[in-house]
N, C-alpha and C. Protein backbone atom coordinates (compact mmCIF):
# COMPACT_ATOMS: atom_id res chain seq x y z
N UNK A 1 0.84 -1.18 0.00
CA UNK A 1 0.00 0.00 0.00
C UNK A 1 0.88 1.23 0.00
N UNK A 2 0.59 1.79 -1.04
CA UNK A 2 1.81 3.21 -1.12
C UNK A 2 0.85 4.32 -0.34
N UNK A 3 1.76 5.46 0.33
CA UNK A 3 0.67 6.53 1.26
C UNK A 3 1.56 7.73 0.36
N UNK A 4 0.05 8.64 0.75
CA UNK A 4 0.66 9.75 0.67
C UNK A 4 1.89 10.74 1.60
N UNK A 5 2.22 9.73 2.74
CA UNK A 5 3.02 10.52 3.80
C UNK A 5 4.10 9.25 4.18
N UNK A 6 4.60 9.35 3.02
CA UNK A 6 6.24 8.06 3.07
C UNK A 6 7.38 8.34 4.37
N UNK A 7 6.68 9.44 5.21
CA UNK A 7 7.81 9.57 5.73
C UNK A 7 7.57 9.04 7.57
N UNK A 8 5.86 8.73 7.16
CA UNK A 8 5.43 8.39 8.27
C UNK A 8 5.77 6.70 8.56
N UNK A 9 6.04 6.56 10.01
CA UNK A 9 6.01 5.45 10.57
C UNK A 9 5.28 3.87 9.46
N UNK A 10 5.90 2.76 9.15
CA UNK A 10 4.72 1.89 8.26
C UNK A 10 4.01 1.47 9.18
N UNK A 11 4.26 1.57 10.81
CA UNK A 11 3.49 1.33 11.87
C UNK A 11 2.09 1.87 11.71
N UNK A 12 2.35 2.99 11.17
CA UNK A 12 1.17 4.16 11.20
C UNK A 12 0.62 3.85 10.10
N UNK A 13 1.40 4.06 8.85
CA UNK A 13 0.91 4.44 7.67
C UNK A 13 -0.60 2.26 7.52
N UNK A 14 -0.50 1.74 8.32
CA UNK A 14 -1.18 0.66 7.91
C UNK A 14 -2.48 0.43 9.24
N UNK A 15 -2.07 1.78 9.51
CA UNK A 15 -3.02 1.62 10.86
C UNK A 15 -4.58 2.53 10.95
N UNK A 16 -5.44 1.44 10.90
CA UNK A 16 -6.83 2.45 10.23
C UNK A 16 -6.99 3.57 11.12
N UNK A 17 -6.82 3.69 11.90
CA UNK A 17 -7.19 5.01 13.01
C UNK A 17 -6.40 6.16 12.15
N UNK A 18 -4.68 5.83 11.80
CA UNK A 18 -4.08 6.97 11.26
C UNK A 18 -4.72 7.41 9.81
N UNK A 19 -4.86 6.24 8.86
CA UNK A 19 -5.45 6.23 7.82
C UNK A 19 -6.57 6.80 7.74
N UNK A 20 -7.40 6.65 8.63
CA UNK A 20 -8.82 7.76 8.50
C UNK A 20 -8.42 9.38 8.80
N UNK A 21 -7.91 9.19 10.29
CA UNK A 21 -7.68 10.91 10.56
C UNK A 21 -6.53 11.47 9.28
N UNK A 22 -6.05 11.04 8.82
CA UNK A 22 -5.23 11.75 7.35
C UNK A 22 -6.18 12.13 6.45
N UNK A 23 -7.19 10.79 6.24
CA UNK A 23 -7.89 11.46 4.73
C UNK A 23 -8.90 11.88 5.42
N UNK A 24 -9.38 11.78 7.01
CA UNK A 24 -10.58 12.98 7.25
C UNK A 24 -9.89 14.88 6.85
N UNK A 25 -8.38 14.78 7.64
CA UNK A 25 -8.05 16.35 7.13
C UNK A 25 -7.50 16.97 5.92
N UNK A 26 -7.65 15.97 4.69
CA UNK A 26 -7.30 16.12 3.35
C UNK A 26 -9.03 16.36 3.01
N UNK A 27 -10.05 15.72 3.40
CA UNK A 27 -11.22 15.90 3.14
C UNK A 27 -12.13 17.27 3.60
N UNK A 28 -11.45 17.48 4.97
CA UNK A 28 -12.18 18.81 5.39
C UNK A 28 -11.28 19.98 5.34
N UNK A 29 -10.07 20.18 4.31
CA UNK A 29 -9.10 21.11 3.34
C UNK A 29 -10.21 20.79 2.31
N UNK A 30 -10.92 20.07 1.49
CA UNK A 30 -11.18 20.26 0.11
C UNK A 30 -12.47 20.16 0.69
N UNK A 31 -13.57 20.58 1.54
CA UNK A 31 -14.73 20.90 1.76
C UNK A 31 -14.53 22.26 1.89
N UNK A 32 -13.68 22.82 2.97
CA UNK A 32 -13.46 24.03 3.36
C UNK A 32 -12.91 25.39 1.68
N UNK A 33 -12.14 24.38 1.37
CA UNK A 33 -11.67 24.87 0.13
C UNK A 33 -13.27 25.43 -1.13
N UNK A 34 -14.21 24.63 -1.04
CA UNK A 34 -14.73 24.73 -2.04
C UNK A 34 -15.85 25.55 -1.22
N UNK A 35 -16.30 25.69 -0.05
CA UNK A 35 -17.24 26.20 0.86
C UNK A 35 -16.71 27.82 0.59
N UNK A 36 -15.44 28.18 0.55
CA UNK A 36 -14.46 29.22 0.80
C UNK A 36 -14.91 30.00 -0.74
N UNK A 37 -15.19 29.46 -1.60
CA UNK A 37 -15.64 30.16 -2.87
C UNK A 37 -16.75 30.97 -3.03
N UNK A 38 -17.87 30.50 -1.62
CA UNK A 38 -18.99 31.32 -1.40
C UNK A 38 -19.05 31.76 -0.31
N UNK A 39 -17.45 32.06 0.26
CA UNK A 39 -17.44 32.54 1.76
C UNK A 39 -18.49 31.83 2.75
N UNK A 40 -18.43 30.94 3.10
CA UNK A 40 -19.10 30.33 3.39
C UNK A 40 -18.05 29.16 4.56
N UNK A 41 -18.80 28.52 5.48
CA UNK A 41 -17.77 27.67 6.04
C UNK A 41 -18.67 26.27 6.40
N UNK A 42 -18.70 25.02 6.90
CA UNK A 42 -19.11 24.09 7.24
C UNK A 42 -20.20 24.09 8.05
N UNK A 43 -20.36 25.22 9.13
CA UNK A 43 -21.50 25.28 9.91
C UNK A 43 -22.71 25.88 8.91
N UNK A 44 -22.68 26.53 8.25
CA UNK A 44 -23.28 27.33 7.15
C UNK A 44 -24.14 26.35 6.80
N UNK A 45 -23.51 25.17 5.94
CA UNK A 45 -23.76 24.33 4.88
C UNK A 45 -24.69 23.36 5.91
N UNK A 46 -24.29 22.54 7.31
CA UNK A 46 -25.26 21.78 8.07
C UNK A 46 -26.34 22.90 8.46
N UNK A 47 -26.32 24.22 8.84
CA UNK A 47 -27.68 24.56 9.10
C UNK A 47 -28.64 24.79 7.68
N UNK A 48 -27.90 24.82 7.09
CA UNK A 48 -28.58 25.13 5.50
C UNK A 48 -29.58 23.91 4.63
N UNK A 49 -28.94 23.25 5.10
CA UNK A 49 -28.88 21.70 4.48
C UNK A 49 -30.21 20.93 5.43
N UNK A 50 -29.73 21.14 6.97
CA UNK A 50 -31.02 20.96 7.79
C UNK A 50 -32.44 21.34 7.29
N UNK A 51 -31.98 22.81 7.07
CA UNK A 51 -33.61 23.40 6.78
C UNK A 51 -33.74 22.75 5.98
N UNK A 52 -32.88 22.54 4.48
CA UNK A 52 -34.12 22.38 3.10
C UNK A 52 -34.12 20.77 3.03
N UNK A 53 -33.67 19.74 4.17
CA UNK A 53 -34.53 19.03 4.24
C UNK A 53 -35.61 18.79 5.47
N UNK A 54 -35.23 19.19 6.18
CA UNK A 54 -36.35 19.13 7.75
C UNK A 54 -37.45 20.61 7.63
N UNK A 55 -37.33 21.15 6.74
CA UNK A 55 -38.30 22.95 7.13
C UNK A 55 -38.09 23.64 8.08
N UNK A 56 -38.72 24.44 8.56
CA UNK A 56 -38.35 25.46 9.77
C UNK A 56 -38.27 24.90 11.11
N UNK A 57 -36.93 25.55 11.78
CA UNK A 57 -37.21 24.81 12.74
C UNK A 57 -36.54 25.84 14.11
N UNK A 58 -36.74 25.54 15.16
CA UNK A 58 -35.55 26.35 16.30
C UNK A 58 -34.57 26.37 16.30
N UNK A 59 -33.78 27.39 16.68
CA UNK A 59 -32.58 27.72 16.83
C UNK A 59 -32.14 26.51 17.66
N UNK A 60 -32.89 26.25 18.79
CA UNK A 60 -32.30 25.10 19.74
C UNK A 60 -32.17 23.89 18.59
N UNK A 61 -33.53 23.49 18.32
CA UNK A 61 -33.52 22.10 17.13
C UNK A 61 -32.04 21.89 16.32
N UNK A 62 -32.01 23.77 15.62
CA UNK A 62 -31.29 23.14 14.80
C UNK A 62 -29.56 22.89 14.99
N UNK A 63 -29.30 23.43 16.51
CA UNK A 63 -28.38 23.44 16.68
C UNK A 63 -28.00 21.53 16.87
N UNK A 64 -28.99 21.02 17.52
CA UNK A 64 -29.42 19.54 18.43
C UNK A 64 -29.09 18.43 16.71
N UNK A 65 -29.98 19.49 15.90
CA UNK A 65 -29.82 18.52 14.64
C UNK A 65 -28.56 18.18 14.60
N UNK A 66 -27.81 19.18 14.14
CA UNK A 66 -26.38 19.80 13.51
C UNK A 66 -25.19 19.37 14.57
N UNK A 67 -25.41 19.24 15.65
CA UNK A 67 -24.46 18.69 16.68
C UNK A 67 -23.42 20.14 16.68
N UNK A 68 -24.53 21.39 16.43
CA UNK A 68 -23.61 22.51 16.55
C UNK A 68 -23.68 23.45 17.79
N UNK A 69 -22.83 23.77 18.60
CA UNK A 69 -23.06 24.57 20.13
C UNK A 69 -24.14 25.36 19.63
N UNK A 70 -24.61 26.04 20.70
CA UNK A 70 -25.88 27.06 20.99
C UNK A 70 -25.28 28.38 20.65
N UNK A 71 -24.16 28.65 20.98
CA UNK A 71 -23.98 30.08 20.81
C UNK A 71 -23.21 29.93 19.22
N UNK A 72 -22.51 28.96 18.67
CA UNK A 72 -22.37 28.94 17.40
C UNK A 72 -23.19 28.76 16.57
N UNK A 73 -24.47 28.22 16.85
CA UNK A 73 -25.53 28.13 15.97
C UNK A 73 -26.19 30.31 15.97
N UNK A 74 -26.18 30.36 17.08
CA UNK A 74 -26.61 31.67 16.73
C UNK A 74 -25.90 32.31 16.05
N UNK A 75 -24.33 32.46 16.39
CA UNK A 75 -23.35 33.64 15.00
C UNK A 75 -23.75 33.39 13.64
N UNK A 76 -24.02 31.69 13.71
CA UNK A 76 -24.26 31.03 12.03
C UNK A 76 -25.06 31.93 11.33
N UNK A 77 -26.50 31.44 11.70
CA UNK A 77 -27.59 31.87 11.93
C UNK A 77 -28.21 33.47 11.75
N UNK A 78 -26.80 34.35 12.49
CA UNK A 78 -26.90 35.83 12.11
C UNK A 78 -26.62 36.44 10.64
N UNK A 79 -25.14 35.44 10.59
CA UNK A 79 -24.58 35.61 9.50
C UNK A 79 -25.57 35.04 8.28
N UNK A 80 -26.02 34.12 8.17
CA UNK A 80 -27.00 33.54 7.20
C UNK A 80 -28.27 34.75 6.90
N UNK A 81 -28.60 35.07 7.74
CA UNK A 81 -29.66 36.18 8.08
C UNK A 81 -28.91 37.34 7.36
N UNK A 82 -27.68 37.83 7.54
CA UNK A 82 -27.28 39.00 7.06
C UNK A 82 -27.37 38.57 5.56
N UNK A 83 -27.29 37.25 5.48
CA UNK A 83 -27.04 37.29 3.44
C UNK A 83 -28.04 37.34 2.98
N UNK A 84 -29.31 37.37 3.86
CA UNK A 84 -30.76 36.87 3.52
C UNK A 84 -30.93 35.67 2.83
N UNK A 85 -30.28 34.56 3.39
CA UNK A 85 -30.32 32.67 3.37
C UNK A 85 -30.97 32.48 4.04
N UNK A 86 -31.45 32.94 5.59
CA UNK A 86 -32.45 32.25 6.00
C UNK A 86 -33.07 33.62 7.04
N UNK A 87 -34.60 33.37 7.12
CA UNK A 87 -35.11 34.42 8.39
C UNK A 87 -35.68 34.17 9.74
N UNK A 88 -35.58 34.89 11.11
CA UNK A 88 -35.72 34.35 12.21
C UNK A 88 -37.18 35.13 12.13
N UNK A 89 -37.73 34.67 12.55
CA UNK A 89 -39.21 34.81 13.04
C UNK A 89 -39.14 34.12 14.73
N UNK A 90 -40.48 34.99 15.37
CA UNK A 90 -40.76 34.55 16.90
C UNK A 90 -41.73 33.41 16.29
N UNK A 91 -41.47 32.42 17.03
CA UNK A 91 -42.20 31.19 17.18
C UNK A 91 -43.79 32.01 17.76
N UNK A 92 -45.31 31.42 16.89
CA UNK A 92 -46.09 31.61 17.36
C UNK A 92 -46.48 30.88 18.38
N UNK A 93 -46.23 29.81 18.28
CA UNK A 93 -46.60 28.90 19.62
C UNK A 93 -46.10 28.77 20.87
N UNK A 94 -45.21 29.75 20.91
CA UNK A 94 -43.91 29.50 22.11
C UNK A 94 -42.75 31.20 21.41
N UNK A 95 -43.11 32.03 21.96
CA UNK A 95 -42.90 33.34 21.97
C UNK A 95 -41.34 34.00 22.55
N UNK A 96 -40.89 32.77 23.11
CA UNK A 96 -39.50 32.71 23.59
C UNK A 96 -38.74 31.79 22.77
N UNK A 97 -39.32 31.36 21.45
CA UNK A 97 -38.49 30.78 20.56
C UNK A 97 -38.30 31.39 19.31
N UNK A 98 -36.99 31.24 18.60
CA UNK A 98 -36.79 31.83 17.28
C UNK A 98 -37.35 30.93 16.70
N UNK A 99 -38.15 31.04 15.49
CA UNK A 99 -37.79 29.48 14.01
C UNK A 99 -37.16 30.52 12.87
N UNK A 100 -36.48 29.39 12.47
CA UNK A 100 -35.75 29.71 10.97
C UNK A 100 -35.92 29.03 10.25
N UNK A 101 -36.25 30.10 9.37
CA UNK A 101 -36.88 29.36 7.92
C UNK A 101 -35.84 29.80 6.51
N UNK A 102 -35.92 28.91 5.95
CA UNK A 102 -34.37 29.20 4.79
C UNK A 102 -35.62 30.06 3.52
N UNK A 103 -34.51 31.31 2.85
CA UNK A 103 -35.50 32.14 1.81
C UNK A 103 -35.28 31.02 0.67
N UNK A 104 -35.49 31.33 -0.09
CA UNK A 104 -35.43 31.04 -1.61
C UNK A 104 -33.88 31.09 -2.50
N UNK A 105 -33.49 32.29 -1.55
CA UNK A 105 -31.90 32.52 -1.84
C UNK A 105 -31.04 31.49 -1.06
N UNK A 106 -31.71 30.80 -0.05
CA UNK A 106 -31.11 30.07 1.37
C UNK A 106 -31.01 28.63 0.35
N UNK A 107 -32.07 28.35 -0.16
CA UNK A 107 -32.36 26.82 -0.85
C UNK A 107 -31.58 26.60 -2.06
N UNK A 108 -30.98 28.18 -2.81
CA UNK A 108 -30.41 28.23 -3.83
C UNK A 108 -28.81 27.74 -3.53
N UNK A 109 -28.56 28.25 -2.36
CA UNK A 109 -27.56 28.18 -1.93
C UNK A 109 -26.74 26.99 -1.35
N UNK A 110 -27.77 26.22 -0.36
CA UNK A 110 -27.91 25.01 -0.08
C UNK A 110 -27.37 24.09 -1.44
N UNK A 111 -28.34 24.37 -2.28
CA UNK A 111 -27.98 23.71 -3.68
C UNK A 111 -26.93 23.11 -3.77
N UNK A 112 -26.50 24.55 -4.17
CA UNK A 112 -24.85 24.70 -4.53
C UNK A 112 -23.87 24.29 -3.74
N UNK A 113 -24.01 24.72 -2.46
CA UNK A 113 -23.08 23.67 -1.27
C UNK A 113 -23.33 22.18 -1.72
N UNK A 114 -24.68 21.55 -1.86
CA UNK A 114 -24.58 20.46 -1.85
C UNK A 114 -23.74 19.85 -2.79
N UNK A 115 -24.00 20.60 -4.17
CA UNK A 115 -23.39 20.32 -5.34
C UNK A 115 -22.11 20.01 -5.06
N UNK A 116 -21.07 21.07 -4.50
CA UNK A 116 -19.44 21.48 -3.94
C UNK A 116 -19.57 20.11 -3.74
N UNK A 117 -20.43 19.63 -2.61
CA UNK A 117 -19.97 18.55 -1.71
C UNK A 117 -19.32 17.22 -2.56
N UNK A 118 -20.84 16.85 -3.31
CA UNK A 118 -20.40 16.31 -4.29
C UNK A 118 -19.25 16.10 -4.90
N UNK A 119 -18.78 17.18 -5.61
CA UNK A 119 -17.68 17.44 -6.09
C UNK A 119 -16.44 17.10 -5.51
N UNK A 120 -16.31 17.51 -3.96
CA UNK A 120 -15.64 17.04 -3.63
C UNK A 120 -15.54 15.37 -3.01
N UNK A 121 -16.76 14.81 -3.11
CA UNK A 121 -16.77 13.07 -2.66
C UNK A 121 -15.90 12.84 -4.02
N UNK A 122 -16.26 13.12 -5.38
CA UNK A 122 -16.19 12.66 -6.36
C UNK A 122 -13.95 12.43 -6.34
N UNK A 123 -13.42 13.86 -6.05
CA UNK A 123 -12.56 13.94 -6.18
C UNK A 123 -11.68 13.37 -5.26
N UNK A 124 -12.17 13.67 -3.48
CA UNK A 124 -11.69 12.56 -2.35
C UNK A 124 -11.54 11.33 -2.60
N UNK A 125 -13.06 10.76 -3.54
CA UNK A 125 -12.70 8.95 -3.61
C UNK A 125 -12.44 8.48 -5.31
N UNK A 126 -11.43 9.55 -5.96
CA UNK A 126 -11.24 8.87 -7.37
C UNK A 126 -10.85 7.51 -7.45
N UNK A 127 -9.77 7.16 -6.36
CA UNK A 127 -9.18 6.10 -7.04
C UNK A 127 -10.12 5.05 -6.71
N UNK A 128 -11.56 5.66 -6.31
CA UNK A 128 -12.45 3.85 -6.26
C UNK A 128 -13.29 3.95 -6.96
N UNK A 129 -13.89 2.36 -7.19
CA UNK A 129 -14.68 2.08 -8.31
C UNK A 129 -16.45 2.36 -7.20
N UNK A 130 -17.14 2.83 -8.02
CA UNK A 130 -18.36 3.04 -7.65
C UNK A 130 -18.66 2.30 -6.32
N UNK A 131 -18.28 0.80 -6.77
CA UNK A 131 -18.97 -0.13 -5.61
C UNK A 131 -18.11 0.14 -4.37
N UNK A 132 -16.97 -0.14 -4.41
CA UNK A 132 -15.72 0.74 -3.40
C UNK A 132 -16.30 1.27 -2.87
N UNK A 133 -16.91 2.97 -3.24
CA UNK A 133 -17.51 4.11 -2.80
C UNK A 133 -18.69 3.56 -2.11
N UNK A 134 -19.37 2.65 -2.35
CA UNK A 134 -20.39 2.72 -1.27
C UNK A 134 -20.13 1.63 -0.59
N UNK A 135 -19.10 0.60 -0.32
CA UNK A 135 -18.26 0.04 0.77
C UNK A 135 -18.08 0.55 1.80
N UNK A 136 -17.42 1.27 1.37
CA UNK A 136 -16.75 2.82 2.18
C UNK A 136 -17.79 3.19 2.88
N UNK A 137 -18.88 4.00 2.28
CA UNK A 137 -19.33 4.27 2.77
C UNK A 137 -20.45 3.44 3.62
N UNK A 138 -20.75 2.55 3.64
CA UNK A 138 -21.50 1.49 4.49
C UNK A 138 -21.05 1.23 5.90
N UNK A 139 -19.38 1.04 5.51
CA UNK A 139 -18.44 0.37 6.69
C UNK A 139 -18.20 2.04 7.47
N UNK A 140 -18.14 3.03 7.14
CA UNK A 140 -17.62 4.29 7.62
C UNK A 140 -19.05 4.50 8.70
N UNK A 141 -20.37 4.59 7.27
CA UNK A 141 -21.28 4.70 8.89
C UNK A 141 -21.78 3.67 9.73
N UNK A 142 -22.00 2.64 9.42
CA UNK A 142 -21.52 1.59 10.77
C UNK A 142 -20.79 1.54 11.82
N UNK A 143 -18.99 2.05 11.53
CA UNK A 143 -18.14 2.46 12.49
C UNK A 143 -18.83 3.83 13.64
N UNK A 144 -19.31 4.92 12.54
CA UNK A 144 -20.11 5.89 13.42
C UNK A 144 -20.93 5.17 14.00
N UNK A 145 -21.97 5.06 13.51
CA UNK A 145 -23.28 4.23 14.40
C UNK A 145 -22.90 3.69 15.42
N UNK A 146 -21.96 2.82 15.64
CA UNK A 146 -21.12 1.86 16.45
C UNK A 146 -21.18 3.02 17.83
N UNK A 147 -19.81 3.81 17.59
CA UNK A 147 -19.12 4.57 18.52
C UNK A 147 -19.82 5.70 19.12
N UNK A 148 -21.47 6.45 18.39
CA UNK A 148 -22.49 7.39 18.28
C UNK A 148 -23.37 6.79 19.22
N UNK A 149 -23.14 5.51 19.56
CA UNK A 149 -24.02 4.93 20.85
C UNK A 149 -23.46 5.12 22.38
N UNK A 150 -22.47 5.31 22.10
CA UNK A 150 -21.66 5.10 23.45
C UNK A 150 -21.95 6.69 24.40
């Protein structure tokens, strides 16, 4: 197995723990990279992505969705608001809650992140064959699922 980091340990270089955390931070350089074209960063794209598939929801929700802190979901959230991607409204049912709802510009946008994303699975997993790719990905969220219980 040839690596991209010959200079590392072959202890390492054959050891799945190292092998994942390498191509997780070659993967979140070429997310960040392509997010960076619409000024834009990773928290952006999970609250974005939340809405236009779940609909409006709380600031709390969507932080709970997103596995994103409370006070980082709000900077997100402001900032999204300043681009007019998404708008806070008072919850009618509960008057001490925000909901956010993504505009039209929010869903356009979403899009396009999703698209990036794409782009970048496509380019992260060239050297595999289709079926590979969803190996991968079977055994990757299993491992989550696994360790997401604990």
């Amino acid at each position: 197995m040839e690596s991209s980091s010959p200079q590392a340990p072959a202890g390492l270089r054959t050891t799945p723990s190292w092998l994942l955390s390498q191509t997780a931070g070659h993967a979140a350089r070429l997310v960040a990279a392509g997010f960076a074209a619409y000024d834009l960063r990773g928290y952006h794209f999970r609250l974005l992505a939340a809405l236009a598939e779940g609909g409006p929801a709380s600031q709390a929700d969507l932080g709970r969705r997103c596995a994103i802190d409370r006070s980082d979901v709000v900077a997100a959230i402001n900032e999204l608001a300043g681009r007019g991607l998404v708008v806070r409204a008072l919850d009618p049912a509960d008057r001490r809650r925000n909901v956010i709802s993504l505009t039209a510009a929010g869903a356009d946008q979403a899009r396009q992140l999703a698209d990036t994303v794409g782009s970048v699975q496509d380019d992260l997993l060239a050297p595999l064959s289709e079926s590979e790719r969803t190996q991968l990905t079977r055994l990757l969220t299993r491992l989550l699922e696994h360790h997401s219980q604990r």
